[in-house]
N, C-alpha and C. Protein backbone atom coordinates (compact mmCIF):
# COMPACT_ATOMS: atom_id res chain seq x y z
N UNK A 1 3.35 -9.74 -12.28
CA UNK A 1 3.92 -10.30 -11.08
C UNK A 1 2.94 -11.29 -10.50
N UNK A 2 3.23 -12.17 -9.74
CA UNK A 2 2.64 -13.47 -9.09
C UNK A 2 2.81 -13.00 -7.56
N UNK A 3 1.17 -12.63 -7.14
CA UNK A 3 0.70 -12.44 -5.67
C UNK A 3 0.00 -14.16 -4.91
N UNK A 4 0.34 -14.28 -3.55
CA UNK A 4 -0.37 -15.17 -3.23
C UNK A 4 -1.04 -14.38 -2.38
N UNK A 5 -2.23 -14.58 -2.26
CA UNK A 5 -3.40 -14.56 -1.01
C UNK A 5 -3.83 -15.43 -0.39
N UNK A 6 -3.04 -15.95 1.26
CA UNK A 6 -3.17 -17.57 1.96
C UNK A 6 -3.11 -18.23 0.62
N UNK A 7 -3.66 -18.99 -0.09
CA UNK A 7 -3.63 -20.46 -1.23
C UNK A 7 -3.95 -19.72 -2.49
N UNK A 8 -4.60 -18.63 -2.34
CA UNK A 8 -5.14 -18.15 -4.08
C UNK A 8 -3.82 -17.40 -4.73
N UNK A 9 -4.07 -18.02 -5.80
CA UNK A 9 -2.52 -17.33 -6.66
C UNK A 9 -3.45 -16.25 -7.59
N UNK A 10 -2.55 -15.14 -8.09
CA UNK A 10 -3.25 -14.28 -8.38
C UNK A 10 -1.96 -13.74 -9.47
N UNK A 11 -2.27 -12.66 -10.76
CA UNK A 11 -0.97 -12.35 -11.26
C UNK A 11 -1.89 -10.81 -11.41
N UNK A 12 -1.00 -9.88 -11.06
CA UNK A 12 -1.40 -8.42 -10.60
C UNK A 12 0.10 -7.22 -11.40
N UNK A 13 -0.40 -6.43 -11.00
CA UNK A 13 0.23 -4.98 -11.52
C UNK A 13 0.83 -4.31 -10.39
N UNK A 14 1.42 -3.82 -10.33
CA UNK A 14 1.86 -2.85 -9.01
C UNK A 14 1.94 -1.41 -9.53
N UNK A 15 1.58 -0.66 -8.88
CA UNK A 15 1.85 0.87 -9.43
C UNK A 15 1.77 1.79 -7.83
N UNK A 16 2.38 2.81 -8.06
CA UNK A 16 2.12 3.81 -6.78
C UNK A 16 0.74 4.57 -6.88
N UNK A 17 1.08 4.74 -5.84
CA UNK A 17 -0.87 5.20 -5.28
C UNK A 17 -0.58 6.91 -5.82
N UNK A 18 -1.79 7.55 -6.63
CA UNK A 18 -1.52 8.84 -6.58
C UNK A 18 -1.90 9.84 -5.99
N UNK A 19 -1.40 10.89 -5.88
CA UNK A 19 -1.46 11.89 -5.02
C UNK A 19 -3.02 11.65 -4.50
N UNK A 20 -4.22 11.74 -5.43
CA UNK A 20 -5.31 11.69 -5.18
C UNK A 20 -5.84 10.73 -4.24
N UNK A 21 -5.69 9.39 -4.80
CA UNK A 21 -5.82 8.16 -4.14
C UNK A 21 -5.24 8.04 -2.37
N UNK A 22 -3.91 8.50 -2.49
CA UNK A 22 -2.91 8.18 -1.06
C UNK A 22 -3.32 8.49 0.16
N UNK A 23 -4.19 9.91 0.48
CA UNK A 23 -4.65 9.60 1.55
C UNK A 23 -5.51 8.78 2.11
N UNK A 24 -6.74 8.53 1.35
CA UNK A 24 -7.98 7.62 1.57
C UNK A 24 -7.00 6.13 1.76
N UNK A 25 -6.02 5.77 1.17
CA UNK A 25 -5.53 4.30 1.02
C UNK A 25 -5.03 4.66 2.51
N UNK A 26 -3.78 5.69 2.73
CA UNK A 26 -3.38 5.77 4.03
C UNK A 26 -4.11 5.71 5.21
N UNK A 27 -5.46 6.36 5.16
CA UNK A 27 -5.97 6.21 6.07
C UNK A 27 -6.89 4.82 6.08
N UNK A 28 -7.04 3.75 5.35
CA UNK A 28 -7.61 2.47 5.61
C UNK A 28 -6.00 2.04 6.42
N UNK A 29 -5.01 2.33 5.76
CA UNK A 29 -4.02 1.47 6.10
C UNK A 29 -3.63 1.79 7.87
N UNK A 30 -3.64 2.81 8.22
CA UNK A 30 -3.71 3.18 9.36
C UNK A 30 -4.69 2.54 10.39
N UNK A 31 -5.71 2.27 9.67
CA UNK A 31 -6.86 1.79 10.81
C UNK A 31 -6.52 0.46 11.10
N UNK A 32 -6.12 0.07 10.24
CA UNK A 32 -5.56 -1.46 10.92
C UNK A 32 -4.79 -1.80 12.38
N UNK A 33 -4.24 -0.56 12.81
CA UNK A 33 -3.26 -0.41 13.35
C UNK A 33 -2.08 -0.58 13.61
N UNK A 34 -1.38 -0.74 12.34
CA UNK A 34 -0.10 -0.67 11.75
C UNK A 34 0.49 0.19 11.93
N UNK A 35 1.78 0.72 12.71
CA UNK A 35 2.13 2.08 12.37
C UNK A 35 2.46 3.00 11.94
N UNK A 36 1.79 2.83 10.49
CA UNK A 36 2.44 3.49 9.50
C UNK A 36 2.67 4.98 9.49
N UNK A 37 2.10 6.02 10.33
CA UNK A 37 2.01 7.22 10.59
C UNK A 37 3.59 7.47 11.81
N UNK A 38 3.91 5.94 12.13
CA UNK A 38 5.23 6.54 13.53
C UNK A 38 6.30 6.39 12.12
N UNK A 39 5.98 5.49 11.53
CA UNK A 39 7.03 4.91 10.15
C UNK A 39 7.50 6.28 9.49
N UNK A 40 6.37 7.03 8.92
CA UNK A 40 6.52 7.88 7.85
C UNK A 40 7.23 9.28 8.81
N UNK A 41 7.20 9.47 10.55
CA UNK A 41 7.56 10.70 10.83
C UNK A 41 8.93 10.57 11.32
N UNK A 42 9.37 9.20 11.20
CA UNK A 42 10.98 8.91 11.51
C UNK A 42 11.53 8.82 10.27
N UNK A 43 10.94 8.66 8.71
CA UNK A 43 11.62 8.53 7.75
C UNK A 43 11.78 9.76 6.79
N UNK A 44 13.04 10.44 5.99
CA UNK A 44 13.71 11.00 5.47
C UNK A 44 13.33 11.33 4.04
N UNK A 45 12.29 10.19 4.01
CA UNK A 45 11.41 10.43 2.55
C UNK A 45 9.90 9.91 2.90
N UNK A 46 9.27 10.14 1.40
CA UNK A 46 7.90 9.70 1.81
C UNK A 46 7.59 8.48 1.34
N UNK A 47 6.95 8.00 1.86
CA UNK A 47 6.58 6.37 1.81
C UNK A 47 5.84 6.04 1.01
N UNK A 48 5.86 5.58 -0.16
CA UNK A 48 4.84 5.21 -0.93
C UNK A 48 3.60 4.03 -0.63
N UNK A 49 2.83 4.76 -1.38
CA UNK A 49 1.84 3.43 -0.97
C UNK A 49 1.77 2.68 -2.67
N UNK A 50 1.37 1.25 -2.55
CA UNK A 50 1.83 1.00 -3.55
C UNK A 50 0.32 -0.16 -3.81
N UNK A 51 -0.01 0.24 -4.99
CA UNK A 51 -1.40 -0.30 -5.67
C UNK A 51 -1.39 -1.78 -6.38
N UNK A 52 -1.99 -2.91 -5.76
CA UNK A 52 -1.85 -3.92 -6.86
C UNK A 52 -3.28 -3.82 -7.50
N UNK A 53 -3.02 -4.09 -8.95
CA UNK A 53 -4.61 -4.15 -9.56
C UNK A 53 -3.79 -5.81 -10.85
N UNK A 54 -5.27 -5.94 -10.58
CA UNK A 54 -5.30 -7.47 -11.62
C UNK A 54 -4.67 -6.94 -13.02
N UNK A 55 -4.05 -8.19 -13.15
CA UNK A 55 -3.41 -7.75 -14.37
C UNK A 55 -2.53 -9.46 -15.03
């Protein structure tokens, strides 16, 4: 797949974050202050987090 970052083009992988990985990612993603923690307690499933690595 073809990511842009502002002007840098980039071609990457996507995969879901695993069990292991998901909290540590969740909790960077949280600090941003995004609300991803109000997101996930109004929704009906669980939210994936989702990994790009170069590719």
């Amino acid at each position: 797949m073809a990511v842009q970052v502002k002007s840098d083009h980039h071609t990457a992988r996507a995969r879901v974050a695993t069990a292991e990985e998901k909290p540590e990612l969740w909790r960077i993603m949280t600090a941003t202050g995004a609300p991803y923690d109000e997101f996930q307690a109004k929704a009906d499933r669980e939210i994936p987090v989702v990994v790009l690595e170069p590719g």
